[in-house]
C-alpha atoms as a PDB file:
ATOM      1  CA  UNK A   1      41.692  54.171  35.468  1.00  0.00           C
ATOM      2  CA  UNK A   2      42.731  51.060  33.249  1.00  0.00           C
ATOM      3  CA  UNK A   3      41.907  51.730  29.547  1.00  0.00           C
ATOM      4  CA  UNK A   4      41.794  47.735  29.086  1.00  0.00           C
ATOM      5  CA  UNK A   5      39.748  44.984  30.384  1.00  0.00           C
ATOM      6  CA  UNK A   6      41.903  42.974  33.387  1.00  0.00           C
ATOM      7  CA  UNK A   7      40.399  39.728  32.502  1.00  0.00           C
ATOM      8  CA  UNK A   8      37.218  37.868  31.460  1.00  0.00           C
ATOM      9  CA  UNK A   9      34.520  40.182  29.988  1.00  0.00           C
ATOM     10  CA  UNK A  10      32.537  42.288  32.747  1.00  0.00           C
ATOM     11  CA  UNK A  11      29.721  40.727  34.052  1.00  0.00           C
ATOM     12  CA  UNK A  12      29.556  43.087  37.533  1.00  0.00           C
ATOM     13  CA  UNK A  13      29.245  47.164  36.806  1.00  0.00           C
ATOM     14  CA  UNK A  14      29.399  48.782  40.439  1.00  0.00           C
ATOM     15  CA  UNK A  15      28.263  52.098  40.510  1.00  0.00           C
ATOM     16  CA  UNK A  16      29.663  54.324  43.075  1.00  0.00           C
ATOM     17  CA  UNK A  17      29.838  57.647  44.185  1.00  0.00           C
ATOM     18  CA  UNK A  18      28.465  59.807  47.557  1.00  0.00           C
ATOM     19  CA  UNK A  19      25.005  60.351  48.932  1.00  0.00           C
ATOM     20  CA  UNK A  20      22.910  62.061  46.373  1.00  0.00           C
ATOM     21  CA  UNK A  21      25.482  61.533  43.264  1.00  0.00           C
ATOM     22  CA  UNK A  22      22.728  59.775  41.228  1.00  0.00           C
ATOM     23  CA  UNK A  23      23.823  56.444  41.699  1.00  0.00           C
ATOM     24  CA  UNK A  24      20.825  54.349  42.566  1.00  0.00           C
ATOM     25  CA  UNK A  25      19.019  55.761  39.628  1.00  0.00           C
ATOM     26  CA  UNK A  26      21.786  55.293  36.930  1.00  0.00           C
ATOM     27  CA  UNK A  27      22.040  51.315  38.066  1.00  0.00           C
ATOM     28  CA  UNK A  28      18.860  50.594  37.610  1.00  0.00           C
ATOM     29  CA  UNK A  29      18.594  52.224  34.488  1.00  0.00           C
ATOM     30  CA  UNK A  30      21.992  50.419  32.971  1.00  0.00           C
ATOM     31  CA  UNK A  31      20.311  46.939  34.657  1.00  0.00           C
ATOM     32  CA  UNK A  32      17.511  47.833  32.655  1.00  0.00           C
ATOM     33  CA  UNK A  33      19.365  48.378  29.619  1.00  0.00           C
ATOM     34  CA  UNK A  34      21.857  45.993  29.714  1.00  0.00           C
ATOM     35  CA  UNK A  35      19.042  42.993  30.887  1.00  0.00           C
ATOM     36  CA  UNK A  36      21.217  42.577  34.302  1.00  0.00           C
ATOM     37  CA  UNK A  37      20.176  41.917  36.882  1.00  0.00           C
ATOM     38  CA  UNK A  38      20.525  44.899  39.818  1.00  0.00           C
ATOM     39  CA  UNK A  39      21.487  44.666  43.509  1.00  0.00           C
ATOM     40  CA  UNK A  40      20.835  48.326  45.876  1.00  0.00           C
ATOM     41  CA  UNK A  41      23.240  48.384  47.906  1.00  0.00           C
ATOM     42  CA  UNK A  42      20.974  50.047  50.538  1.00  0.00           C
ATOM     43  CA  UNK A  43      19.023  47.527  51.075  1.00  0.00           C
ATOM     44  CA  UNK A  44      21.357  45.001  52.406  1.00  0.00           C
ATOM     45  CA  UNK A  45      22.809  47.550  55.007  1.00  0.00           C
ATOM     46  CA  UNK A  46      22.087  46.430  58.742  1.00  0.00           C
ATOM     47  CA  UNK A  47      19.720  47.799  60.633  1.00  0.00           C
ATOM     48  CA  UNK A  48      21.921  49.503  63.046  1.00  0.00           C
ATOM     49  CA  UNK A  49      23.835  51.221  60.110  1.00  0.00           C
ATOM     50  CA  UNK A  50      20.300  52.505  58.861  1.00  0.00           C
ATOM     51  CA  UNK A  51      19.685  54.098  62.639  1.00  0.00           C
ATOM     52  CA  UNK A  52      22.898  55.444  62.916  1.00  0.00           C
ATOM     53  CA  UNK A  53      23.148  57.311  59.280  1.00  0.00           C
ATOM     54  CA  UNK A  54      19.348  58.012  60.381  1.00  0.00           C
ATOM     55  CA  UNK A  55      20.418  59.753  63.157  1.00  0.00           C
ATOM     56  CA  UNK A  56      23.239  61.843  61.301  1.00  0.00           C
ATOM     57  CA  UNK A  57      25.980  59.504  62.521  1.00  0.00           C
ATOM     58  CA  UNK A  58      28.804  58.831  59.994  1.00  0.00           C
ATOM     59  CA  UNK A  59      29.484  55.280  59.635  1.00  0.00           C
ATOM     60  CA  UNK A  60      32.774  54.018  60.899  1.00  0.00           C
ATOM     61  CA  UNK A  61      35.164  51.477  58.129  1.00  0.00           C
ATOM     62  CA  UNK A  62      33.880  48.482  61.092  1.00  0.00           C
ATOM     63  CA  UNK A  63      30.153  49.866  60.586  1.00  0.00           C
ATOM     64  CA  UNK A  64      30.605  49.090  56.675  1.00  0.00           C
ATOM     65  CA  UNK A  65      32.470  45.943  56.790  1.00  0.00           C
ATOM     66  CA  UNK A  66      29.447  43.508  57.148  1.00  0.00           C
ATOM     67  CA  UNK A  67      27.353  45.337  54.970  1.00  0.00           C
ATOM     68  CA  UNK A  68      30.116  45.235  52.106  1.00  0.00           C
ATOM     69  CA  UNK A  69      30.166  41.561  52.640  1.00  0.00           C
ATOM     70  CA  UNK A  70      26.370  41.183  52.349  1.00  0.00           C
ATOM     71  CA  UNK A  71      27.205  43.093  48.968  1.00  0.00           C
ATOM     72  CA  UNK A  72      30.159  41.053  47.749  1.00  0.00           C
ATOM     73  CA  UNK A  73      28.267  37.552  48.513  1.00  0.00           C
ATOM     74  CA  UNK A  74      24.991  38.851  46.828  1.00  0.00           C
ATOM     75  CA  UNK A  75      27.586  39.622  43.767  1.00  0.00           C
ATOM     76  CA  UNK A  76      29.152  35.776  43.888  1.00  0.00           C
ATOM     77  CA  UNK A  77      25.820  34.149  44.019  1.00  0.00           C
ATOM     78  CA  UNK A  78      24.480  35.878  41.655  1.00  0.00           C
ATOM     79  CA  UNK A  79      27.475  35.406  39.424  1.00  0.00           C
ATOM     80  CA  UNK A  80      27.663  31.548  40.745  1.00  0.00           C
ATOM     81  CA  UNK A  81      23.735  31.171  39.087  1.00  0.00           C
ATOM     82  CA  UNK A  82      25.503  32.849  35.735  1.00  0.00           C
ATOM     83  CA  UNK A  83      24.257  36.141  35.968  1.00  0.00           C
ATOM     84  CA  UNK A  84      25.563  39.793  35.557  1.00  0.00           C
ATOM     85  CA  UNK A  85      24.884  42.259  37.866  1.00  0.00           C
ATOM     86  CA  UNK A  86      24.838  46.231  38.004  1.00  0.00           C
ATOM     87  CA  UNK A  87      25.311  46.858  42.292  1.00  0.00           C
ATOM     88  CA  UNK A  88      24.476  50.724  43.291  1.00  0.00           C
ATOM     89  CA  UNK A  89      27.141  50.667  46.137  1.00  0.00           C
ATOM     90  CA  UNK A  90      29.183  54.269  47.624  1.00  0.00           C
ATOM     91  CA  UNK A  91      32.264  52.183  47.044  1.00  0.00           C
ATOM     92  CA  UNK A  92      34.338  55.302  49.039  1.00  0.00           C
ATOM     93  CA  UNK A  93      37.041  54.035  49.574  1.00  0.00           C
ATOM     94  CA  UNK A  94      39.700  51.155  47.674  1.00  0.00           C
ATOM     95  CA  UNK A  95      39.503  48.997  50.734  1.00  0.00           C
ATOM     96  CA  UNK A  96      35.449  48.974  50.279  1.00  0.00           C
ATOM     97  CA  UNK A  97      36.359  48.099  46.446  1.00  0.00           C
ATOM     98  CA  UNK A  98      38.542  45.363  46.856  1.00  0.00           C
ATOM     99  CA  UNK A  99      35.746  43.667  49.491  1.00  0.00           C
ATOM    100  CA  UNK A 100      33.589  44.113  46.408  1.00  0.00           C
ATOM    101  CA  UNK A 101      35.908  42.713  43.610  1.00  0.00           C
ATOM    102  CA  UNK A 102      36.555  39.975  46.023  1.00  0.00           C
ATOM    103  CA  UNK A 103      39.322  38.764  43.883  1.00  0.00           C
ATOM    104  CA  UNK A 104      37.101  38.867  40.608  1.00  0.00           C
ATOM    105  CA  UNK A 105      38.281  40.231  37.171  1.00  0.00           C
ATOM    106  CA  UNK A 106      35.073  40.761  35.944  1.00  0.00           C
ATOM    107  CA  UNK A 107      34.197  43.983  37.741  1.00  0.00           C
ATOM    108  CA  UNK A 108      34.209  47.774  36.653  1.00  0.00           C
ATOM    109  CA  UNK A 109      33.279  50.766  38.737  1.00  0.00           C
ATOM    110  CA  UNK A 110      31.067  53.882  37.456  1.00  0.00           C
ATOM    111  CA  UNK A 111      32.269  56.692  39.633  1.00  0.00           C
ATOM    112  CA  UNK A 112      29.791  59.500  39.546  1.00  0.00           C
ATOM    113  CA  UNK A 113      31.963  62.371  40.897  1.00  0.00           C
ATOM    114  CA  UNK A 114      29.559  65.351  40.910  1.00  0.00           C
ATOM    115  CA  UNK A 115      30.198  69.121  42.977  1.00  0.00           C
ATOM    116  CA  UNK A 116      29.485  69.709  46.301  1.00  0.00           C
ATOM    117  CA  UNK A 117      26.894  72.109  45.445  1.00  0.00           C
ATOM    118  CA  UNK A 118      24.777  69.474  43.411  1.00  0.00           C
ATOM    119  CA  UNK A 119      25.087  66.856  45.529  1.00  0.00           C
ATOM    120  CA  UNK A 120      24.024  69.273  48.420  1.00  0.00           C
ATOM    121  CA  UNK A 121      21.042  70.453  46.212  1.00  0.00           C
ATOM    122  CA  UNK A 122      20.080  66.560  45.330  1.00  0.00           C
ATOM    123  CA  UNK A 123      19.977  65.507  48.847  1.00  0.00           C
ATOM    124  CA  UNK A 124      17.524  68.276  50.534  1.00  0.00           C
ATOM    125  CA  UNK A 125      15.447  67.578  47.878  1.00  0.00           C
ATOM    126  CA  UNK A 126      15.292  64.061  48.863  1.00  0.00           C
ATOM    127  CA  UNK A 127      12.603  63.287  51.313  1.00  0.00           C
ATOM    128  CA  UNK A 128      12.365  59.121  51.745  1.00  0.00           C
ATOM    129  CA  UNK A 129      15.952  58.694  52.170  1.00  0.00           C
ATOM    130  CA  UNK A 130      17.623  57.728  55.262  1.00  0.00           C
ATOM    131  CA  UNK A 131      20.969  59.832  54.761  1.00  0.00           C
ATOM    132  CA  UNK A 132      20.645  63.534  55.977  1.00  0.00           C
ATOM    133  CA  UNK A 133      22.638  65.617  53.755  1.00  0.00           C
ATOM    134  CA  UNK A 134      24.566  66.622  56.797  1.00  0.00           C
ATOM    135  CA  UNK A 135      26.523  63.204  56.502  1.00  0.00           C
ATOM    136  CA  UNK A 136      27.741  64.691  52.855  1.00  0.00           C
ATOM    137  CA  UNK A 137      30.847  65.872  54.041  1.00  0.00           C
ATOM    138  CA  UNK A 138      32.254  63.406  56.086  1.00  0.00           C
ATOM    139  CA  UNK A 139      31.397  61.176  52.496  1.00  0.00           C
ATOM    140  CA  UNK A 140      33.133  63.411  50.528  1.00  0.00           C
ATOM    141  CA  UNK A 141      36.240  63.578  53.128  1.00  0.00           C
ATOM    142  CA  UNK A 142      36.933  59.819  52.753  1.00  0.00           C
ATOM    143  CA  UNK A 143      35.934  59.359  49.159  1.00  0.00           C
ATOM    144  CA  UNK A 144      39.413  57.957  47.031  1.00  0.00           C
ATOM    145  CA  UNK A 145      38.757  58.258  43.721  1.00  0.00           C
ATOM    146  CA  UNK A 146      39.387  55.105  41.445  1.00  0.00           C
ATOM    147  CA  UNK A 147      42.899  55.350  40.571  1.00  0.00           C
ATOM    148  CA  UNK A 148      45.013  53.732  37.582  1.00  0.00           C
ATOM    149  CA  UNK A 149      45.009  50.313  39.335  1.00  0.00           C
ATOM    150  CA  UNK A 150      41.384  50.118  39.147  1.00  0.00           C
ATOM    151  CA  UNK A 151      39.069  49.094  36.124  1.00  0.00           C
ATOM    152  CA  UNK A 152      36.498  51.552  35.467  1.00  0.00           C
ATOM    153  CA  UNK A 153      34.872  55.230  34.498  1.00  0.00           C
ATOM    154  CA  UNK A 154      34.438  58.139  36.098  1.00  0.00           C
ATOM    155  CA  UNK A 155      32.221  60.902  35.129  1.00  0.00           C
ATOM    156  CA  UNK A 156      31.773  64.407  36.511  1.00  0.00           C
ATOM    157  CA  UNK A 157      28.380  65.550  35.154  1.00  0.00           C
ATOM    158  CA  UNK A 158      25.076  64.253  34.863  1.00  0.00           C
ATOM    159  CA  UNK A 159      25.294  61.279  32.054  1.00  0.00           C
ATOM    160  CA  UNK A 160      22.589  58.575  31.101  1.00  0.00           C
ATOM    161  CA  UNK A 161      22.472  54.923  30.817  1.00  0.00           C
ATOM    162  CA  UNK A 162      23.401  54.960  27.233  1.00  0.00           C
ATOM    163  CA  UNK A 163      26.365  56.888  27.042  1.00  0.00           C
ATOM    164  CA  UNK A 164      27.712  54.676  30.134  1.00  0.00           C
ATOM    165  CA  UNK A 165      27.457  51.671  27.875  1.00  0.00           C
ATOM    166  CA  UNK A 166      28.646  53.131  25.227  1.00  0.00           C
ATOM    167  CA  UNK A 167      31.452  54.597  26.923  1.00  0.00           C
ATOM    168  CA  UNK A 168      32.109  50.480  29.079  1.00  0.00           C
ATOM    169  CA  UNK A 169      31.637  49.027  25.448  1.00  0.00           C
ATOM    170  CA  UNK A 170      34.283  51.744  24.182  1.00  0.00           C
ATOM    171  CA  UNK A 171      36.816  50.656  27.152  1.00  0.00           C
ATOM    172  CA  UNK A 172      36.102  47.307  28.009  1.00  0.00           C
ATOM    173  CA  UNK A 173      34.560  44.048  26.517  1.00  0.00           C
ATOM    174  CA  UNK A 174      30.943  43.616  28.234  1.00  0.00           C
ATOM    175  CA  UNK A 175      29.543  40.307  28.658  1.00  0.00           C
ATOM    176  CA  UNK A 176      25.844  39.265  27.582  1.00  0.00           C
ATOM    177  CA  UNK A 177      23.632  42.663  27.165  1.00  0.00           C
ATOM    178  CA  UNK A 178      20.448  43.384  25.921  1.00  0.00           C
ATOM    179  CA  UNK A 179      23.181  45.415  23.544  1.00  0.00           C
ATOM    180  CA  UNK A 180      25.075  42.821  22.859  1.00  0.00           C
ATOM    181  CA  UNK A 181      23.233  39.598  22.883  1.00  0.00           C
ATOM    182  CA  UNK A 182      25.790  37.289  21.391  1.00  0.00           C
ATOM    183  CA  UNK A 183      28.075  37.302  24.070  1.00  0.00           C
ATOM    184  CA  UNK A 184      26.436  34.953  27.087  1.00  0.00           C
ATOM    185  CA  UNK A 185      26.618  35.924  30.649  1.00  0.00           C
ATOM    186  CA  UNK A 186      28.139  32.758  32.251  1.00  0.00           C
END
């Protein structure tokens, strides 16, 4: 991953990871801490994605292409009305993070990269969640990790909201925070 901020201050953190990694929970915990604003990435999945996942189908790279749009133009309006944003997004693959970055330098990705075995153990515990662990592997066979070209963290254990920011405001400048409330979030 790039040690150094690629451009303006980050205003979008994009957490990412498989079914049952933790990331829903982390984002809105770092949108609460931060004093972003937070987009789930479930939620602005079609319908027809929802049914097929629902029904242990594996979505295809054309099944995820509208609903990473939906994501990347929730990002740029909410950027366009000056905010930041923490999205809770799988992000698997780099084509799914470039739709997101969508040509912006003011994005960084939290990977959380957890075993098999937890994430297995996470997921049948789960019982309102449309993803059946069985869809785990075919996640976890198309997952690319972020790689050097790519701004951002990845973490392989459990880790809070706080040591994420610590470990962003370590690495890269962050704009406006509840931690940081001199820097504005235009």
């Amino acid at each position: 991953m790039a040690d150094e901020p690629a451009g303006r201050p980050l205003a979008v953190i994009v957490v990412m990871g498989v079914c049952g990694c933790g990331k829903s929970t982390l984002a809105i915990e770092l949108a609460d801490l931060l004093a972003w604003g937070y987009i789930e990435g479930d939620d602005l999945h079609p319908a027809e994605n929802i049914a097929a996942m629902s029904h242990g189908t594996a979505l295809t790279d054309a099944m995820r292409e509208p609903w990473l749009a939906a994501i990347a133009a929730e990002i740029a309006r909410r950027r366009g009305q000056g905010g930041c944003v923490v999205v809770s997004c799988s992000a698997l693959k780099r084509s799914y993070r470039r739709t997101l970055l969508g040509g912006r330098d003011d994005v960084a990705f939290v990977h959380l990269d957890l075993d098999r075995e937890t994430l297995a153990q996470r997921m049948a515990a789960r019982t309102r969640h449309f993803m059946p662990p069985s869809l785990l592997d075919s996640q976890l066979r198309i997952l690319e990790p972020l790689d050097a070209s790519e701004l951002g963290l990845a973490f392989t254990s459990s880790v809070t909201a706080v040591s994420v920011v610590n470990s962003l405001h370590h690495s890269f400048a962050l704009s406006g925070t509840a931690m940081n409330p001199d820097r504005g979030c235009g």
